[in-house]
PDB file of N, CA and C in Angstrom:
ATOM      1  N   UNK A   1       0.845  -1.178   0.000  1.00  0.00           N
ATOM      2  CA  UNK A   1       0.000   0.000   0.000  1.00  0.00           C
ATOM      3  C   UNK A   1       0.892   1.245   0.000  1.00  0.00           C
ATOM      4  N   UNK A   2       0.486   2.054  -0.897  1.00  0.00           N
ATOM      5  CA  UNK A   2       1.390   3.299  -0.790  1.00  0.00           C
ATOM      6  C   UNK A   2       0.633   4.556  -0.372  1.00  0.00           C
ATOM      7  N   UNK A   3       1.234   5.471   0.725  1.00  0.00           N
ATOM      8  CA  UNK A   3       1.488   6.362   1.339  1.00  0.00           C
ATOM      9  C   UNK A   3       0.879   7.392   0.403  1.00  0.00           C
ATOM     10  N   UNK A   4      -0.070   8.329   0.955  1.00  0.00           N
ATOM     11  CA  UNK A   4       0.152   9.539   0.469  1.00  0.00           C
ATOM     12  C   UNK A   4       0.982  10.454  -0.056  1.00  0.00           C
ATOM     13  N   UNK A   5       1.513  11.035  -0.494  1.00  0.00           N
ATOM     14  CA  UNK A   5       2.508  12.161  -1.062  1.00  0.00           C
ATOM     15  C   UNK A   5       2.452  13.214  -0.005  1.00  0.00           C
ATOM     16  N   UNK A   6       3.126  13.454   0.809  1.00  0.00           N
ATOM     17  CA  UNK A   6       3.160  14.920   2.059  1.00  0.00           C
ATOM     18  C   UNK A   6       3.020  16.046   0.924  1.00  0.00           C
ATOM     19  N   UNK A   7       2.184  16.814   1.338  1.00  0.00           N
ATOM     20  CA  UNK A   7       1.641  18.137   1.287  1.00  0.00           C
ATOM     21  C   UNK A   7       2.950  18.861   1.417  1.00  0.00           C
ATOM     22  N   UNK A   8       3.204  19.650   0.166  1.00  0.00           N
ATOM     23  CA  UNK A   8       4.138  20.863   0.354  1.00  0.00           C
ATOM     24  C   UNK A   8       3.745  22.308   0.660  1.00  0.00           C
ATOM     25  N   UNK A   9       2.790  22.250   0.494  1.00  0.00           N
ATOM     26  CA  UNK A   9       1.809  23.757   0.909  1.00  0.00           C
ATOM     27  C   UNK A   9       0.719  23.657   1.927  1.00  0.00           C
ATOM     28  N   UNK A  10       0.321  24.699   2.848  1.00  0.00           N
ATOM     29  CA  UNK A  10      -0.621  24.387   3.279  1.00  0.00           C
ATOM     30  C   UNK A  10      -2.131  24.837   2.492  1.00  0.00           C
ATOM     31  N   UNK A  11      -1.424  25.759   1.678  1.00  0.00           N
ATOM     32  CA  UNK A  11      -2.391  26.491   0.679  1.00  0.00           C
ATOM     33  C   UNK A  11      -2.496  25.934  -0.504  1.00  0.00           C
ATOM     34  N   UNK A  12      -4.210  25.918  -0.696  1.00  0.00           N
ATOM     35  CA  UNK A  12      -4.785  25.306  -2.252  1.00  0.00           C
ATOM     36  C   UNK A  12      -4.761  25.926  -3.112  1.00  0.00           C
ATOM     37  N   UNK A  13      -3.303  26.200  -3.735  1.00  0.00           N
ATOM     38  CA  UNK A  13      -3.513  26.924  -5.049  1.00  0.00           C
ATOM     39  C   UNK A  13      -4.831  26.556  -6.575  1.00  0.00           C
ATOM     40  N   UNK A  14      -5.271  27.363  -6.883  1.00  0.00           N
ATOM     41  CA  UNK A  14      -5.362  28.511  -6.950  1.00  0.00           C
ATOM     42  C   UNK A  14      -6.283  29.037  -5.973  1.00  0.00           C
ATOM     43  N   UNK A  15      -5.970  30.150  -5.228  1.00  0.00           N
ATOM     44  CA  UNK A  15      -6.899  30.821  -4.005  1.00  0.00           C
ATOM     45  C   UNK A  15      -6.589  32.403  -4.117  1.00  0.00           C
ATOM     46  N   UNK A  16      -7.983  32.886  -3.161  1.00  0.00           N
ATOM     47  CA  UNK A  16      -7.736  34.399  -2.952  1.00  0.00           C
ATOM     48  C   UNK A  16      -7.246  34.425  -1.514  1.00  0.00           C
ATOM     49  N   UNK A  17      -5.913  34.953  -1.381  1.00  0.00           N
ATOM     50  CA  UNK A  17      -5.161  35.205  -0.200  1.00  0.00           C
ATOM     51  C   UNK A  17      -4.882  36.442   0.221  1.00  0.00           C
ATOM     52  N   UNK A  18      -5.154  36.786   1.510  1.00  0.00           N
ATOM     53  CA  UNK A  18      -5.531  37.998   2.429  1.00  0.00           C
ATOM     54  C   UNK A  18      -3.753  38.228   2.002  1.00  0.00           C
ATOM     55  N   UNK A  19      -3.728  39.692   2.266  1.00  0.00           N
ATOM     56  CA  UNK A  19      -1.883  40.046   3.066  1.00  0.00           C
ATOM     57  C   UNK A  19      -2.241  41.986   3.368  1.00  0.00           C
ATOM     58  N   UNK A  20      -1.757  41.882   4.706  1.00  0.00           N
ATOM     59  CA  UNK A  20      -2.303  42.881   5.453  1.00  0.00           C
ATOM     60  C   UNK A  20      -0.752  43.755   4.990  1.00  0.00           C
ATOM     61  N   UNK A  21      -0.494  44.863   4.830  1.00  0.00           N
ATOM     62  CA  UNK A  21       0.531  45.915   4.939  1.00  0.00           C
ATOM     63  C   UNK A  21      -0.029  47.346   5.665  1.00  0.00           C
ATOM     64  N   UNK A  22       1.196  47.582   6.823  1.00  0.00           N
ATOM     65  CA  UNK A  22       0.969  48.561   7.099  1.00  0.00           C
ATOM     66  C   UNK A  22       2.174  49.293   6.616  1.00  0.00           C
ATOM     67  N   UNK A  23       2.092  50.772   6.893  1.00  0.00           N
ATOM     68  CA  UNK A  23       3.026  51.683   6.850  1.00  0.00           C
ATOM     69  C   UNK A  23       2.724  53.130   7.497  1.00  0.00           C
ATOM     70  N   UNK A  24       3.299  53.973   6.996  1.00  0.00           N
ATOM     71  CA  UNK A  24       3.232  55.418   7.005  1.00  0.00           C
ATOM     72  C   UNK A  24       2.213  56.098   5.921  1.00  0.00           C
ATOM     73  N   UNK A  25       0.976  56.344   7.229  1.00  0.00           N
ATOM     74  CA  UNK A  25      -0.013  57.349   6.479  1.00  0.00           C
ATOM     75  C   UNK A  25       0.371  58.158   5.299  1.00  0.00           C
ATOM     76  N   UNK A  26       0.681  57.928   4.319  1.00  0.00           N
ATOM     77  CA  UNK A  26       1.848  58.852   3.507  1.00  0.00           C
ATOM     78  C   UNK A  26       0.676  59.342   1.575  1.00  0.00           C
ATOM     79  N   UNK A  27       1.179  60.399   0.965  1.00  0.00           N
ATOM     80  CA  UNK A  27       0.016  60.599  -0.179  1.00  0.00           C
ATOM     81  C   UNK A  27       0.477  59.512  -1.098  1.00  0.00           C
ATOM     82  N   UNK A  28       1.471  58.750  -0.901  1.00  0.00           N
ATOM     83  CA  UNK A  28       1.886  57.526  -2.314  1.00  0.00           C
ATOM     84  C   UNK A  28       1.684  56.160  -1.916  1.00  0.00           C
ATOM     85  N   UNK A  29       1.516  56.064  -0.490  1.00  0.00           N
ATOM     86  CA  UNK A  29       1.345  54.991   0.154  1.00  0.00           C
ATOM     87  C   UNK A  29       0.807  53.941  -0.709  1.00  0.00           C
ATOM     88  N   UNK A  30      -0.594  53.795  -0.751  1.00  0.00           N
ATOM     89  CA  UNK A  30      -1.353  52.921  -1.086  1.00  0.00           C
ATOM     90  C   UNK A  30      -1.281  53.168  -2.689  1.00  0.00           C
ATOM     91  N   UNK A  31      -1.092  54.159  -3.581  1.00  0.00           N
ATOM     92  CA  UNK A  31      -0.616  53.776  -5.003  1.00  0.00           C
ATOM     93  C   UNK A  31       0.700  52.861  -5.009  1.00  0.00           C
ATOM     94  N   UNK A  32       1.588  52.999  -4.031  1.00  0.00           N
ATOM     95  CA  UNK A  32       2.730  52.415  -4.529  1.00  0.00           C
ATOM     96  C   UNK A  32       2.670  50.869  -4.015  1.00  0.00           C
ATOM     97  N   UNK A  33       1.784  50.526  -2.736  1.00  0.00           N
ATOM     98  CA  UNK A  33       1.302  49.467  -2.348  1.00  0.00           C
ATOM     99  C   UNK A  33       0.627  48.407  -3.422  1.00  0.00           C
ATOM    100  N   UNK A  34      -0.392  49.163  -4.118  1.00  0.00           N
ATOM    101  CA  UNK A  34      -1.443  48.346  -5.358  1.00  0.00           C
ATOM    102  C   UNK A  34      -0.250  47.981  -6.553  1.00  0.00           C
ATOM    103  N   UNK A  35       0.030  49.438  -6.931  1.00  0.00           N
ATOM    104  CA  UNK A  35       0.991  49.129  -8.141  1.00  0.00           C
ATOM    105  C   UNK A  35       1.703  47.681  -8.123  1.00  0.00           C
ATOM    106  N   UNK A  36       2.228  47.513  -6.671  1.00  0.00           N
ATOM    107  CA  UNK A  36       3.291  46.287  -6.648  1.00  0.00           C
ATOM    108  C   UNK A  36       2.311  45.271  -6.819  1.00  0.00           C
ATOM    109  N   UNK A  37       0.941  44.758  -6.285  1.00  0.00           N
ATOM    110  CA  UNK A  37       0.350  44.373  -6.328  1.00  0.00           C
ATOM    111  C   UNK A  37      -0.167  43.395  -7.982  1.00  0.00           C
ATOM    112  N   UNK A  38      -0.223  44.930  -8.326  1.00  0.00           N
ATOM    113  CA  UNK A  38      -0.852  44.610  -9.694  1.00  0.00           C
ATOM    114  C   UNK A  38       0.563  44.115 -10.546  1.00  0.00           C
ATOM    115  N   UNK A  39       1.654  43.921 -10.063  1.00  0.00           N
ATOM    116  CA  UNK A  39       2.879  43.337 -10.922  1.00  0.00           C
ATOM    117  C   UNK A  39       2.813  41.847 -10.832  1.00  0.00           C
ATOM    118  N   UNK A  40       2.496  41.366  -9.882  1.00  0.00           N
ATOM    119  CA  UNK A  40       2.035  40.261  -8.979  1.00  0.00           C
ATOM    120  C   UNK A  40       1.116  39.219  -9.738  1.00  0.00           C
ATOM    121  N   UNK A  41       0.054  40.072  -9.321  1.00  0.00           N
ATOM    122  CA  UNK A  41      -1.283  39.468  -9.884  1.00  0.00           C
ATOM    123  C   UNK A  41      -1.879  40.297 -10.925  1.00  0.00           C
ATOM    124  N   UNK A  42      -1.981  39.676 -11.830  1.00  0.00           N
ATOM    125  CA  UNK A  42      -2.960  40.462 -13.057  1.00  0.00           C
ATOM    126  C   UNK A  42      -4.369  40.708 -13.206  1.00  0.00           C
ATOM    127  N   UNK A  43      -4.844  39.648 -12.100  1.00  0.00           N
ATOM    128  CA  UNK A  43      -6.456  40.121 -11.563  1.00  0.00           C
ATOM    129  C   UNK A  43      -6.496  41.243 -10.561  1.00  0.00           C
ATOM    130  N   UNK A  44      -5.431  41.621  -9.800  1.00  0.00           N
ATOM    131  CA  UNK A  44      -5.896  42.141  -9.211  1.00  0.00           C
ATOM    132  C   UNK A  44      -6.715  43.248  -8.870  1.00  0.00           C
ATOM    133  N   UNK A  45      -7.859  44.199  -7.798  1.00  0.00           N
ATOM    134  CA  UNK A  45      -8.471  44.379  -8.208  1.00  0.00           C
ATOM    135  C   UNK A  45      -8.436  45.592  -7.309  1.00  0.00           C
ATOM    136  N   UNK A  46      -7.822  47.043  -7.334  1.00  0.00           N
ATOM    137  CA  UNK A  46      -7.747  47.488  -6.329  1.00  0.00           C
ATOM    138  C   UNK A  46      -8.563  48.300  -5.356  1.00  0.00           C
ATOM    139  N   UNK A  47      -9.979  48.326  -6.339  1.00  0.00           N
ATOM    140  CA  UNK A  47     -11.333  48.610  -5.895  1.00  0.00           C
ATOM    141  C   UNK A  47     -11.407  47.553  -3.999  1.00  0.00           C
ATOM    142  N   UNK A  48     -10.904  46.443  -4.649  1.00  0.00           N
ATOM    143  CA  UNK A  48     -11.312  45.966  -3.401  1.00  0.00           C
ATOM    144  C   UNK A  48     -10.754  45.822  -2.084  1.00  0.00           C
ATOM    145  N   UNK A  49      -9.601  46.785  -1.896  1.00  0.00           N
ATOM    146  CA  UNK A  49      -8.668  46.986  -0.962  1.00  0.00           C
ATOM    147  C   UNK A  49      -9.391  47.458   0.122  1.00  0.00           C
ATOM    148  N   UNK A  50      -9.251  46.856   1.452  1.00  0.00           N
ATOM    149  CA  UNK A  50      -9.065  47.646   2.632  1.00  0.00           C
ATOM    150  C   UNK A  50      -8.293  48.266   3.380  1.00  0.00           C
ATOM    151  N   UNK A  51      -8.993  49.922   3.924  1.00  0.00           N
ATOM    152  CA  UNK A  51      -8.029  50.413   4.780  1.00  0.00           C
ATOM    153  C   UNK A  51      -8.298  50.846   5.704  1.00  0.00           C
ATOM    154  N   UNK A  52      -7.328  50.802   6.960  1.00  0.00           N
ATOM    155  CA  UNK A  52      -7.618  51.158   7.722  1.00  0.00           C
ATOM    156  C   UNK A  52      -6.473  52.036   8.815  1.00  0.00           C
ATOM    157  N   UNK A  53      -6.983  53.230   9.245  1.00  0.00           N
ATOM    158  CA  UNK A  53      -5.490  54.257   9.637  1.00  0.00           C
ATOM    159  C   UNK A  53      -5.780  54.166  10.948  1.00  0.00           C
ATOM    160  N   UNK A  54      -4.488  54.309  11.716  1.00  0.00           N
ATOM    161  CA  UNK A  54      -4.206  54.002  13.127  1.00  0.00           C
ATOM    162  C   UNK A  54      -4.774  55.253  14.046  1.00  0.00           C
ATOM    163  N   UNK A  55      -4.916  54.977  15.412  1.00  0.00           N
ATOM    164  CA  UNK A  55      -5.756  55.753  16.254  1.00  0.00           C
ATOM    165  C   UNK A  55      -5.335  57.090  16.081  1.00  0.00           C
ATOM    166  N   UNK A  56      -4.100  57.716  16.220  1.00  0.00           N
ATOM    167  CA  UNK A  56      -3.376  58.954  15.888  1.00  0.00           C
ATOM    168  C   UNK A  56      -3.309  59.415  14.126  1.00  0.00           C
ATOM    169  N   UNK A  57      -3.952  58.434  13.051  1.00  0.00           N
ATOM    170  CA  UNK A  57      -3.721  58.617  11.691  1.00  0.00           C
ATOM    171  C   UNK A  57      -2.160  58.860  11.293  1.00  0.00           C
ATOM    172  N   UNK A  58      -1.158  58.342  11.855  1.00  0.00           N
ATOM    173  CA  UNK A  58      -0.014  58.063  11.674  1.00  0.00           C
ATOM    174  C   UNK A  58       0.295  56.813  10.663  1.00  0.00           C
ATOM    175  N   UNK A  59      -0.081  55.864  10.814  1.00  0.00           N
ATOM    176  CA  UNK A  59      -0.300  54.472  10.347  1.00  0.00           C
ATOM    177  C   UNK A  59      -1.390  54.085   9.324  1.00  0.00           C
ATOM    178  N   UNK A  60      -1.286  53.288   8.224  1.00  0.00           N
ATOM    179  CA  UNK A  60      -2.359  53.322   7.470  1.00  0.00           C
ATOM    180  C   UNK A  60      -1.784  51.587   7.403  1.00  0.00           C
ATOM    181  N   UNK A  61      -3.408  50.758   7.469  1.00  0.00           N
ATOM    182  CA  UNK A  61      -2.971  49.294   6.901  1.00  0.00           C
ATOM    183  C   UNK A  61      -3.499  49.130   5.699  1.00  0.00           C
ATOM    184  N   UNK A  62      -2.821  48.199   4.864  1.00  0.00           N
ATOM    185  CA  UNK A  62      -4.063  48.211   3.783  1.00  0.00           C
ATOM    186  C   UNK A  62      -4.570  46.447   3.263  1.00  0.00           C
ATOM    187  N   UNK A  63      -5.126  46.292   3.427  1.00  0.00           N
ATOM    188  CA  UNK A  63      -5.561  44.650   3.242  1.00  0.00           C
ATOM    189  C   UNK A  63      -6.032  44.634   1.667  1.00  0.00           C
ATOM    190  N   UNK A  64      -5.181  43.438   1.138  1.00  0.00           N
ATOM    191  CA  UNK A  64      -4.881  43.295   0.180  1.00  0.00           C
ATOM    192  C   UNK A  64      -5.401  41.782  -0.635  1.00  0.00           C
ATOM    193  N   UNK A  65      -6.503  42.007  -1.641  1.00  0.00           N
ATOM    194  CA  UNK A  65      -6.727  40.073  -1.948  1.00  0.00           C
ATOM    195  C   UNK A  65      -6.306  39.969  -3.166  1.00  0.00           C
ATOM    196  N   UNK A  66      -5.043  39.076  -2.604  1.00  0.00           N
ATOM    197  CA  UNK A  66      -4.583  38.083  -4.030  1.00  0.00           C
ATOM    198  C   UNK A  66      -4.865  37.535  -4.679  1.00  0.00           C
ATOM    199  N   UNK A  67      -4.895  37.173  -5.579  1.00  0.00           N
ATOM    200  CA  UNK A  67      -5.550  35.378  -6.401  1.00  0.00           C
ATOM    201  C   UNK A  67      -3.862  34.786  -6.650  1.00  0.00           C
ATOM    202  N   UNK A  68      -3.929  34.296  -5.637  1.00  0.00           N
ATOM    203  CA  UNK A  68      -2.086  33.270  -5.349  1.00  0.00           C
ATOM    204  C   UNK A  68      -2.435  32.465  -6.273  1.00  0.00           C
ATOM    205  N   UNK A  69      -1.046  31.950  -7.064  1.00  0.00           N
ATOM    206  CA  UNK A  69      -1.364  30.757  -7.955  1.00  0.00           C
ATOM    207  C   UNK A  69      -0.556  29.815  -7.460  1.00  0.00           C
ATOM    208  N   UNK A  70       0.913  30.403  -6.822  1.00  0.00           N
ATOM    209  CA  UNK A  70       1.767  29.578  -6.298  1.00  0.00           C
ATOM    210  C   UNK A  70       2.591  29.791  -4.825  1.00  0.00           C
ATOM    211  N   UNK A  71       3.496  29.197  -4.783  1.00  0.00           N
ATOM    212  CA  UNK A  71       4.405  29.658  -3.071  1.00  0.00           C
ATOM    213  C   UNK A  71       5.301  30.242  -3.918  1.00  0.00           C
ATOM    214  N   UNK A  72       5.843  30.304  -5.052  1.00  0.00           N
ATOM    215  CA  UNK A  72       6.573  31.259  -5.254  1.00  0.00           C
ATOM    216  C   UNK A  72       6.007  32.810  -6.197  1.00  0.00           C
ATOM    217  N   UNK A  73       5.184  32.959  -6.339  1.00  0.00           N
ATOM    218  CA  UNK A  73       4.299  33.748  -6.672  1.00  0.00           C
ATOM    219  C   UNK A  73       4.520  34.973  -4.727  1.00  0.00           C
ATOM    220  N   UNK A  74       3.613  34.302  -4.240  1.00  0.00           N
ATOM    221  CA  UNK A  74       3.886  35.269  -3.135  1.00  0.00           C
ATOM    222  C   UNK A  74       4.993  35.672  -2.063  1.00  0.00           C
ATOM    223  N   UNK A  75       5.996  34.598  -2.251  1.00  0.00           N
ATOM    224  CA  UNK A  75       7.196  34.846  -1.874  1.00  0.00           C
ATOM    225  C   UNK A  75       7.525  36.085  -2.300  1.00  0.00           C
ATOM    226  N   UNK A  76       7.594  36.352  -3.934  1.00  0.00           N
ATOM    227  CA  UNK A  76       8.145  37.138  -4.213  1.00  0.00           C
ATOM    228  C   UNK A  76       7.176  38.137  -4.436  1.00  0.00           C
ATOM    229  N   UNK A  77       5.841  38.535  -3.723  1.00  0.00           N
ATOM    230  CA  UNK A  77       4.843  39.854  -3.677  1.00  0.00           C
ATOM    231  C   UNK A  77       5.587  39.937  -1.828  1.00  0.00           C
ATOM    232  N   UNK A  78       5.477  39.172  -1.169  1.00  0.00           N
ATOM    233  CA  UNK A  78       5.812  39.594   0.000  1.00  0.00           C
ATOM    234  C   UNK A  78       6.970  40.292  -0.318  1.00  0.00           C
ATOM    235  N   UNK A  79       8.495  39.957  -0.581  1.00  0.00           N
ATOM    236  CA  UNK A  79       9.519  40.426  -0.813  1.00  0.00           C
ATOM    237  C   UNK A  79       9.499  41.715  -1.270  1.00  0.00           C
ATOM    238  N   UNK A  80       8.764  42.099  -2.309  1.00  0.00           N
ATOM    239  CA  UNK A  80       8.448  43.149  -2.814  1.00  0.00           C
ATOM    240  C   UNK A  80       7.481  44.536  -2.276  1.00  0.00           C
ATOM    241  N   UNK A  81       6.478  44.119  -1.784  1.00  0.00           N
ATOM    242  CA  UNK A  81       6.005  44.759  -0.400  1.00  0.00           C
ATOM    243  C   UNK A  81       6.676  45.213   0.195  1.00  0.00           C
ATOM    244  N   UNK A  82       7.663  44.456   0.831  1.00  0.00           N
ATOM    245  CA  UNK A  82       8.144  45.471   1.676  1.00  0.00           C
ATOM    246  C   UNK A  82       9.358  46.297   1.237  1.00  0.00           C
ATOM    247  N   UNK A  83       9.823  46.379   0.068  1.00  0.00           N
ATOM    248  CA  UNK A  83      10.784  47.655  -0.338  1.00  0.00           C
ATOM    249  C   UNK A  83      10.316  48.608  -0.002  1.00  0.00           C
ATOM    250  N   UNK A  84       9.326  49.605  -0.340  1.00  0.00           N
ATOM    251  CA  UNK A  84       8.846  50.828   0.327  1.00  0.00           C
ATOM    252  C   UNK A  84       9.678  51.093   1.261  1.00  0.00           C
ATOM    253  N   UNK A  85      10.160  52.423   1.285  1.00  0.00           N
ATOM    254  CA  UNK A  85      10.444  53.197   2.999  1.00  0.00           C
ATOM    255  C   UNK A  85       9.321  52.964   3.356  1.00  0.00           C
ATOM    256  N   UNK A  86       8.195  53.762   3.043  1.00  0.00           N
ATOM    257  CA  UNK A  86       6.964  53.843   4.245  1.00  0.00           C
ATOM    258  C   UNK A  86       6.484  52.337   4.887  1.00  0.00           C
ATOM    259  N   UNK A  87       6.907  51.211   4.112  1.00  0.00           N
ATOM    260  CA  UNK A  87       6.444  50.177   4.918  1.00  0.00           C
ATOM    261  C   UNK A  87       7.250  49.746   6.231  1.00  0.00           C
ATOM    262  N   UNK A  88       6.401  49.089   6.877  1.00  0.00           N
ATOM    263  CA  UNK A  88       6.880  48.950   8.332  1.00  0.00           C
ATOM    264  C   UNK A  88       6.551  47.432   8.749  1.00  0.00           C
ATOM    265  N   UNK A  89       5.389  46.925   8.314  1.00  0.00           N
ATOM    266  CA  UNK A  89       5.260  45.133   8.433  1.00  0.00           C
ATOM    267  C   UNK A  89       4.281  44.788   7.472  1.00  0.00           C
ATOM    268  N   UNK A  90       4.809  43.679   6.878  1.00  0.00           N
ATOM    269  CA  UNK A  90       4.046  42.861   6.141  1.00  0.00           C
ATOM    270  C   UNK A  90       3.266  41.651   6.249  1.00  0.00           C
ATOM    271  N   UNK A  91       2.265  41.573   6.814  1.00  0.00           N
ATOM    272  CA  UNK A  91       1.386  39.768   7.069  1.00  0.00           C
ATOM    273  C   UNK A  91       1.059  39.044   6.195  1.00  0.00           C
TER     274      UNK A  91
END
């Protein structure tokens, strides 16, 4: 009897995957956030972004849905995310 094949992902490609970025409330912020986005993914859709700015409006997050196709697909949107100065963490 043979064994399953171990799971290399925990994620079912193809999926829509959350990724939260915050940074600095800033006027390029979130264009320069999507832009990378949209290098990424070609669906993406930036109508459907959430945001949300920190208690002092210092901080802006912006929640972001992917359509991941692979683990190296978002490896390299995470990586890229966070170049920005204004970014500060990426989920």
């Amino acid at each position: 009897m043979n064994a399953p094949a171990p799971r290399t992902s925990l994620i079912d490609y193809p999926c829509l995957f959350p990724i939260k970025v915050v940074g600095e409330n800033g006027e390029h912020f979130v264009h320069a956030i999507t832009s990378i986005a949209r290098e990424h993914d070609p669906q993406f859709d930036a109508a459907a972004i959430e945001l949300r700015e920190s208690g002092g409006g210092r901080y802006l997050g912006i929640t972001l849905q992917i359509h991941a196709t692979s683990r190296e697909q978002l490896d390299a949107l995470y990586l890229a995310l966070g170049g920005p100065p204004q970014v500060r963490w990426v989920l």
